[in-house]
C-alpha atoms as a PDB file:
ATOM      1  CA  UNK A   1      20.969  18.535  28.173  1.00  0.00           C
ATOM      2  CA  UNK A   2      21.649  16.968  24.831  1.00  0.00           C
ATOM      3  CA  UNK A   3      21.831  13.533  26.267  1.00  0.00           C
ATOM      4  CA  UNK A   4      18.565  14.384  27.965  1.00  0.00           C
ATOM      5  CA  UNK A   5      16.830  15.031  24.387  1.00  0.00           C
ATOM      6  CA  UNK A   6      18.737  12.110  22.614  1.00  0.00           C
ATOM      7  CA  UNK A   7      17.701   9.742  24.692  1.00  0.00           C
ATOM      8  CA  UNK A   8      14.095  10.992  24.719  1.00  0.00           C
ATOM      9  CA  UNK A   9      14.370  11.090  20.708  1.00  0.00           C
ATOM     10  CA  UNK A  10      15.636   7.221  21.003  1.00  0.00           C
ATOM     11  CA  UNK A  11      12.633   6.747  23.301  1.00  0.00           C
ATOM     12  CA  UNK A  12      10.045   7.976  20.953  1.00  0.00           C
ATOM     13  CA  UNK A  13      11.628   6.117  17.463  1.00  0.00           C
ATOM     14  CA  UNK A  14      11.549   2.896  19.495  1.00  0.00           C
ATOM     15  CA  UNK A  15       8.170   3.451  20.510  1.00  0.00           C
ATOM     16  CA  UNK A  16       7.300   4.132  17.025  1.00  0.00           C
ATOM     17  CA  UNK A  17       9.167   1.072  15.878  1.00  0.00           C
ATOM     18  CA  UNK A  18       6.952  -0.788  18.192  1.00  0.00           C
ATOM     19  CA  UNK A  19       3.785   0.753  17.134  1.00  0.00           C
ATOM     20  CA  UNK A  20       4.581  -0.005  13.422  1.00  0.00           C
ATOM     21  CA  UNK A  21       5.541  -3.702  14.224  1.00  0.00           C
ATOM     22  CA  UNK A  22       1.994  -3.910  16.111  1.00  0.00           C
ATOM     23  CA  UNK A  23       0.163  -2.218  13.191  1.00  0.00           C
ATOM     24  CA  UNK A  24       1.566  -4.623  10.736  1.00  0.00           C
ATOM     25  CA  UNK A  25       0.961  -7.625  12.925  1.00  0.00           C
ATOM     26  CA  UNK A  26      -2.889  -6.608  13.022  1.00  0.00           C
ATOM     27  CA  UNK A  27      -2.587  -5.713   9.308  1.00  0.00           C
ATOM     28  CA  UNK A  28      -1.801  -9.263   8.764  1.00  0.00           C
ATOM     29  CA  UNK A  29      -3.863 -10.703  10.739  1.00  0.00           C
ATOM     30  CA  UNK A  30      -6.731  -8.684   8.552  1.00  0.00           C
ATOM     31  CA  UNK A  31      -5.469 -10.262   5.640  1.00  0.00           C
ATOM     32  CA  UNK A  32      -5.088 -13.460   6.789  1.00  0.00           C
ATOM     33  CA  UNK A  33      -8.760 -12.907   8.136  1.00  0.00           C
ATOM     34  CA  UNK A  34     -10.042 -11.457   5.193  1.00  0.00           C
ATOM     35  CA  UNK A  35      -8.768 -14.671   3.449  1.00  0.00           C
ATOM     36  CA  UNK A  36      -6.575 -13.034   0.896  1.00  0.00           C
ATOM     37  CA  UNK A  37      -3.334 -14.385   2.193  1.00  0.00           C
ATOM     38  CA  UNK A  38      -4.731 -17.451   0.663  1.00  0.00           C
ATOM     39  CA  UNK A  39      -3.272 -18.597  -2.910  1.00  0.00           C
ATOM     40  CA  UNK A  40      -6.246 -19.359  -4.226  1.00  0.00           C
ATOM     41  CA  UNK A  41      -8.168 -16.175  -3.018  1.00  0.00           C
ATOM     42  CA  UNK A  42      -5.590 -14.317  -5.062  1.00  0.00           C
ATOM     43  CA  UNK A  43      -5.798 -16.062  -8.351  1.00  0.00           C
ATOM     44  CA  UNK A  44      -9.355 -16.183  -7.922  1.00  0.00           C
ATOM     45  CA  UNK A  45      -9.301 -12.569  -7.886  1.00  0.00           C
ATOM     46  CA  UNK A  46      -6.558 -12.258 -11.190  1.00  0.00           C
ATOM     47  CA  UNK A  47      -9.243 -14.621 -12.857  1.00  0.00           C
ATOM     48  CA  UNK A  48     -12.252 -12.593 -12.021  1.00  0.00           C
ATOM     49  CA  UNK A  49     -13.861 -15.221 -10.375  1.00  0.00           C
ATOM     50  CA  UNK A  50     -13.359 -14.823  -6.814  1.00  0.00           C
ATOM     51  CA  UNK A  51     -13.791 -10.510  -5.436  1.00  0.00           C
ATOM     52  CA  UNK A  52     -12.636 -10.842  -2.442  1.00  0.00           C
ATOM     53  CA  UNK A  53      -9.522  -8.951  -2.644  1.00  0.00           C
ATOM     54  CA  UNK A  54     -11.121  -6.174  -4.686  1.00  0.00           C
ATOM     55  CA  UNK A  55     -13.600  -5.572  -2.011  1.00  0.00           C
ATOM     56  CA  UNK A  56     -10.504  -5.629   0.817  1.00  0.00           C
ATOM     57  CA  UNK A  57      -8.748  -3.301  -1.015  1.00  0.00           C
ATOM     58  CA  UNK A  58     -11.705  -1.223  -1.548  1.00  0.00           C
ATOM     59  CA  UNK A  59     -12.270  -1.119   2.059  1.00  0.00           C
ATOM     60  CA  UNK A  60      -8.995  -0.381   3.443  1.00  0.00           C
ATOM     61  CA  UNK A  61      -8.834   2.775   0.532  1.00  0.00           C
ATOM     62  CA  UNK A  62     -12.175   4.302   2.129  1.00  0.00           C
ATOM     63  CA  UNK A  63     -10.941   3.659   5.592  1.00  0.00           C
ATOM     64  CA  UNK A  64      -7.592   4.798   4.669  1.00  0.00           C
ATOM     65  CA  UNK A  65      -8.305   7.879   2.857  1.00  0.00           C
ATOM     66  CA  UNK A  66     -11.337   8.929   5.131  1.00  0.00           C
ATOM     67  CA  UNK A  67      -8.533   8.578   7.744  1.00  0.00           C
ATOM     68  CA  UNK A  68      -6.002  10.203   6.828  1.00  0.00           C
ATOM     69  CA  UNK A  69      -7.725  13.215   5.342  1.00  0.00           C
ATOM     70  CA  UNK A  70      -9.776  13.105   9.112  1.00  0.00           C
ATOM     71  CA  UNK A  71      -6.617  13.377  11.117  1.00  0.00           C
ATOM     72  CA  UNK A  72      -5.353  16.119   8.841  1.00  0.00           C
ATOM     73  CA  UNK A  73      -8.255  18.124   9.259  1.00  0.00           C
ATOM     74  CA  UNK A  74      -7.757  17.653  13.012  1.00  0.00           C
ATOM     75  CA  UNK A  75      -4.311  18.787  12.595  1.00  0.00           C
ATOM     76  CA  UNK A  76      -3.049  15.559  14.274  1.00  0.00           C
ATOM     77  CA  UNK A  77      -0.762  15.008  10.658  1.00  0.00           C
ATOM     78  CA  UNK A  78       0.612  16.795   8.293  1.00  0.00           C
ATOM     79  CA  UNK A  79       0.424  15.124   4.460  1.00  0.00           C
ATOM     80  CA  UNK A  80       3.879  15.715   2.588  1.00  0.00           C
ATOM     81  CA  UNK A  81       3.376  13.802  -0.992  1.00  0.00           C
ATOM     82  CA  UNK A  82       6.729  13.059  -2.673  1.00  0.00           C
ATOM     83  CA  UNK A  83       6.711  13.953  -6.260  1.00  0.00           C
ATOM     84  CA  UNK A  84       5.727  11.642  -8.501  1.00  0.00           C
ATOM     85  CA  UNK A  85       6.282  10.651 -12.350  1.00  0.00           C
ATOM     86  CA  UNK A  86       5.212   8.506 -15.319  1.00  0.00           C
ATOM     87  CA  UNK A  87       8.381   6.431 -15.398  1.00  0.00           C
ATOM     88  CA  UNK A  88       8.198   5.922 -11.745  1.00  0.00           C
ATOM     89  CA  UNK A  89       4.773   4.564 -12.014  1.00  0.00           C
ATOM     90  CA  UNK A  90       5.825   2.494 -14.985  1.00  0.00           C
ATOM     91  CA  UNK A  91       9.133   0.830 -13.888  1.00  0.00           C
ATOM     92  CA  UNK A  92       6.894  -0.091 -10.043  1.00  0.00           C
ATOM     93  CA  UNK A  93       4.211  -0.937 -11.719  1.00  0.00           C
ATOM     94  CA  UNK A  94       6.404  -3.320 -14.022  1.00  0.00           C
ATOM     95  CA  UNK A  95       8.132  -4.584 -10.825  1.00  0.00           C
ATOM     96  CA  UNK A  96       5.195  -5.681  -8.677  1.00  0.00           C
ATOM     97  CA  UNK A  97       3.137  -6.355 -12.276  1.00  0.00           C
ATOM     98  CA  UNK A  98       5.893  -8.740 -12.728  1.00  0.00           C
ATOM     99  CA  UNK A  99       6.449 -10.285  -9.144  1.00  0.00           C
ATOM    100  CA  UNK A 100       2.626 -10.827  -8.637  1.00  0.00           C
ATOM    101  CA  UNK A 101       2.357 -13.124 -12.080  1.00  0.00           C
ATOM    102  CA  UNK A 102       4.670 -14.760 -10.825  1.00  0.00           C
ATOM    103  CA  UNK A 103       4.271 -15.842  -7.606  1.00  0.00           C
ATOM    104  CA  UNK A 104       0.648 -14.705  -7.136  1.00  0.00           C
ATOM    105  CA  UNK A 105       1.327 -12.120  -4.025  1.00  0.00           C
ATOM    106  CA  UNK A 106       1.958  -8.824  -3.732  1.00  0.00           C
ATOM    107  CA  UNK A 107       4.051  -7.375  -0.797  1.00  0.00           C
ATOM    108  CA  UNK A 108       1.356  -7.553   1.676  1.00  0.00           C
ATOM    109  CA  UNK A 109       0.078 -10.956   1.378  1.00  0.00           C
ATOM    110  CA  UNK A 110       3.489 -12.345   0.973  1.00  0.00           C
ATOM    111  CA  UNK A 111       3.759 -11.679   4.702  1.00  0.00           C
ATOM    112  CA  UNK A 112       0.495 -12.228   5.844  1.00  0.00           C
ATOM    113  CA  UNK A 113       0.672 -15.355   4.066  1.00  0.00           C
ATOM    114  CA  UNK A 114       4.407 -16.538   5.623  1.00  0.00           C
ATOM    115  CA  UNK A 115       2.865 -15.415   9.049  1.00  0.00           C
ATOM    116  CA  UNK A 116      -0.165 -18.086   8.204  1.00  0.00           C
ATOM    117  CA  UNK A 117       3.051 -20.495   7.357  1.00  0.00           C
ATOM    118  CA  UNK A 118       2.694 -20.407   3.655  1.00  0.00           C
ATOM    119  CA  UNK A 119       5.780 -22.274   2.654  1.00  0.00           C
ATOM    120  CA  UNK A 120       5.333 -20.915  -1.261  1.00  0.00           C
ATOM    121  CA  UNK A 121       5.064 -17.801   0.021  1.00  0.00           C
ATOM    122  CA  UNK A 122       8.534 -17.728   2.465  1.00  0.00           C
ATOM    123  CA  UNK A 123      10.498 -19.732  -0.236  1.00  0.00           C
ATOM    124  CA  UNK A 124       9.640 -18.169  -3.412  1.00  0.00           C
ATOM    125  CA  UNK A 125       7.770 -14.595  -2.311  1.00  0.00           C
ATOM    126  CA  UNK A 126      10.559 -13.393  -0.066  1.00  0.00           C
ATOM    127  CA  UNK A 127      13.242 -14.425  -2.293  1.00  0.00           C
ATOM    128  CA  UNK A 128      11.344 -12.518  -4.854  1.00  0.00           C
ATOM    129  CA  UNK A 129      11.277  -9.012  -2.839  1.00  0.00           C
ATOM    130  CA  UNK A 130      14.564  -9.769  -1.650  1.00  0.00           C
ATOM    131  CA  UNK A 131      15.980 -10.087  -5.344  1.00  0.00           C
ATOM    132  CA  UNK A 132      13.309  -7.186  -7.032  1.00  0.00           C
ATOM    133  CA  UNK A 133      14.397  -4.850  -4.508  1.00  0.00           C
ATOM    134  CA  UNK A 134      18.239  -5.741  -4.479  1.00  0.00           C
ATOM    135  CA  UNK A 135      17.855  -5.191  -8.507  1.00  0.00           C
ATOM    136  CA  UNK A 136      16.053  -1.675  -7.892  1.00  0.00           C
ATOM    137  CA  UNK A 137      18.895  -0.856  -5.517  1.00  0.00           C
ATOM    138  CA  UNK A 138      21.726  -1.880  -8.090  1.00  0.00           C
ATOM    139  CA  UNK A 139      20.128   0.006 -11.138  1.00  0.00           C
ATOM    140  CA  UNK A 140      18.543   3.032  -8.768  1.00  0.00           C
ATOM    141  CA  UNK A 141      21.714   5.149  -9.520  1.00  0.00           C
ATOM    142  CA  UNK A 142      21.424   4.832 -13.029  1.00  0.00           C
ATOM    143  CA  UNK A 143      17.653   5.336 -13.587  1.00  0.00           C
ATOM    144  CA  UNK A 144      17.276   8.174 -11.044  1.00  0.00           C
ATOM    145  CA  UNK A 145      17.485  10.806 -13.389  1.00  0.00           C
ATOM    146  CA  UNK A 146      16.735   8.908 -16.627  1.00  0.00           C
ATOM    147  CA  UNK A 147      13.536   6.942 -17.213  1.00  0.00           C
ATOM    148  CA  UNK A 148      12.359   7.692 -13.298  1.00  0.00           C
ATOM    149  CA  UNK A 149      12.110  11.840 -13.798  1.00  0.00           C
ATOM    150  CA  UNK A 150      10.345  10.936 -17.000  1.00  0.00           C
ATOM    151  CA  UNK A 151       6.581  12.502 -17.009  1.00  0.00           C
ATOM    152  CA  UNK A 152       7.650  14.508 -13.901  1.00  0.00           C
ATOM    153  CA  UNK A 153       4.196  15.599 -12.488  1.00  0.00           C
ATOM    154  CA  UNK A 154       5.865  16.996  -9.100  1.00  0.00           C
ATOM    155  CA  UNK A 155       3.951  16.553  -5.535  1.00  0.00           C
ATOM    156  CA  UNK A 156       0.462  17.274  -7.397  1.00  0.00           C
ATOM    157  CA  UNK A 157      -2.945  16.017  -5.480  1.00  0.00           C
ATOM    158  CA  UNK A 158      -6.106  16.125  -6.920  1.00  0.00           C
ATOM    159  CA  UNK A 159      -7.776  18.518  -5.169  1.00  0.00           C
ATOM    160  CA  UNK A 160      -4.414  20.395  -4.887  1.00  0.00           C
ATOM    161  CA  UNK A 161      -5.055  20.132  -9.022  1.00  0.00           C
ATOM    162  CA  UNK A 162      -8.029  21.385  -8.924  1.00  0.00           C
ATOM    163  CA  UNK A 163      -7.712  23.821  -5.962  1.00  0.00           C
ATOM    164  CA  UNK A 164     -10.633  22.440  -4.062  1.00  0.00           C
ATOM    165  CA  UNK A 165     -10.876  21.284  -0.661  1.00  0.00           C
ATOM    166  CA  UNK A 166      -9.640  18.053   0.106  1.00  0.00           C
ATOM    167  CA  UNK A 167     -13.125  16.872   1.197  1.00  0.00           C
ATOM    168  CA  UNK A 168     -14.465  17.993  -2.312  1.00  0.00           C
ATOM    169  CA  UNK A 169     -12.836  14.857  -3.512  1.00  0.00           C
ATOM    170  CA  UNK A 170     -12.713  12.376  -0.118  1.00  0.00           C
ATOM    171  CA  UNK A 171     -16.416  12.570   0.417  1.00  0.00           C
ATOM    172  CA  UNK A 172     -17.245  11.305  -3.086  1.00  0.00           C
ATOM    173  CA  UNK A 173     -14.364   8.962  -3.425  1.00  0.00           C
ATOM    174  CA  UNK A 174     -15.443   7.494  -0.474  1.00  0.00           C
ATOM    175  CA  UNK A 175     -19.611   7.274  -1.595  1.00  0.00           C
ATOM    176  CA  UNK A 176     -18.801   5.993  -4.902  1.00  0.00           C
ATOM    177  CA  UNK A 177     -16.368   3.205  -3.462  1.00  0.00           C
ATOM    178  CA  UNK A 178     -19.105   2.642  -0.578  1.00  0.00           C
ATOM    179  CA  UNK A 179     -21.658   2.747  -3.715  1.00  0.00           C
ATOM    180  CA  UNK A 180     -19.896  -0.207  -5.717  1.00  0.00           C
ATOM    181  CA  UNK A 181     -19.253  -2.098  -2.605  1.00  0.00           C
ATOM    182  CA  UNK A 182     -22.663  -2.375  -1.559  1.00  0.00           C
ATOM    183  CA  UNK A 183     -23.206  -2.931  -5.386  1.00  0.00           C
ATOM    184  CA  UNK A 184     -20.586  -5.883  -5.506  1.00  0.00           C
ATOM    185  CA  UNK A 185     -22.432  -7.446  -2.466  1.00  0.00           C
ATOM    186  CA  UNK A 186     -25.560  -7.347  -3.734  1.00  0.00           C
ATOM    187  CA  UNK A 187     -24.983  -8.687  -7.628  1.00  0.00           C
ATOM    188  CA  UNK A 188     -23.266 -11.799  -5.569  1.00  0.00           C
ATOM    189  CA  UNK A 189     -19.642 -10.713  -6.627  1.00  0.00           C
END
């Protein structure tokens, strides 16, 4: 019997191995699409001259959020936030802050842009995740309960924080970011 539900566990993690691997083929293939696995997309965007990665990213939060607050209301999920804090925020946002200047790429588009056969991108980009997130991994122990528990705000939402339903905030996320995308588009952004 317990070989019976092992291998039927090992059945369903591969599957969702191979689910994941599809999603994130099709997510970079979006990018890629969308154009802003392309160097000069990206700096466009740092330089305020080019929006098309502000109105991706846009795009994929509405989608995203509308999403996975729809499937929760369905019941087909079940959202578990892991707590959060100031000096996590700060020391991430330092890392990818840092990593992006660099190389002009953040996670994402590193891959979407090797899978496009970005050469910058494989030699520079994954070296660059490879050593930011062997550093993390080396200091981790020694932060963990230092500068990362600093500002501890816990598993907080917003509408958790404000003890409203979750669609009290989706619905006018979602309008306003609809609102300044349509706004973006027209003005020629």
């Amino acid at each position: 019997m317990k070989t019976k539900r092992s291998k039927k566990m090992l059945k369903e993690e591969y599957r969702n191995l191979v689910i994941g691997l599809c999603l994130g083929v099709l997510f970079g293939l979006l990018l890629h699409k969308g154009g802003v696995t392309n160097y000069d997309v990206i700096l466009g965007q740092l330089l305020l001259t080019d929006f098309t990665m502000i109105k991706i990213i846009l795009t994929a939060i509405v989608t995203g959020m509308v999403g996975i607050y729809g499937m929760k209301h369905l019941g087909w999920i079940e959202l578990k936030p892991k707590a959060g804090s100031w000096g996590m925020n700060l020391i991430g946002g330092l890392i990818f802050g840092i990593g992006f200047a660099l190389m002009g790429y953040c996670p994402g588009t590193i891959a979407g842009a090797i899978g496009s056969g970005s050469l910058d991108a494989l030699t520079g980009g994954l070296v660059g995740v490879w050593v930011g997130a062997g550093l993390f991994a080396t200091l981790y122990p020694k932060v963990r309960n230092g500068i990362l528990k600093a500002g501890d705000f816990g598993d907080v939402t917003l509408p958790k924080l404000l003890k409203i339903s979750d669609w009290a905030v989706v619905i006018p996320a979602a309008v306003l970011i609809v609102a300044v995308l349509f706004w973006m588009e027209s003005s020629g952004l």
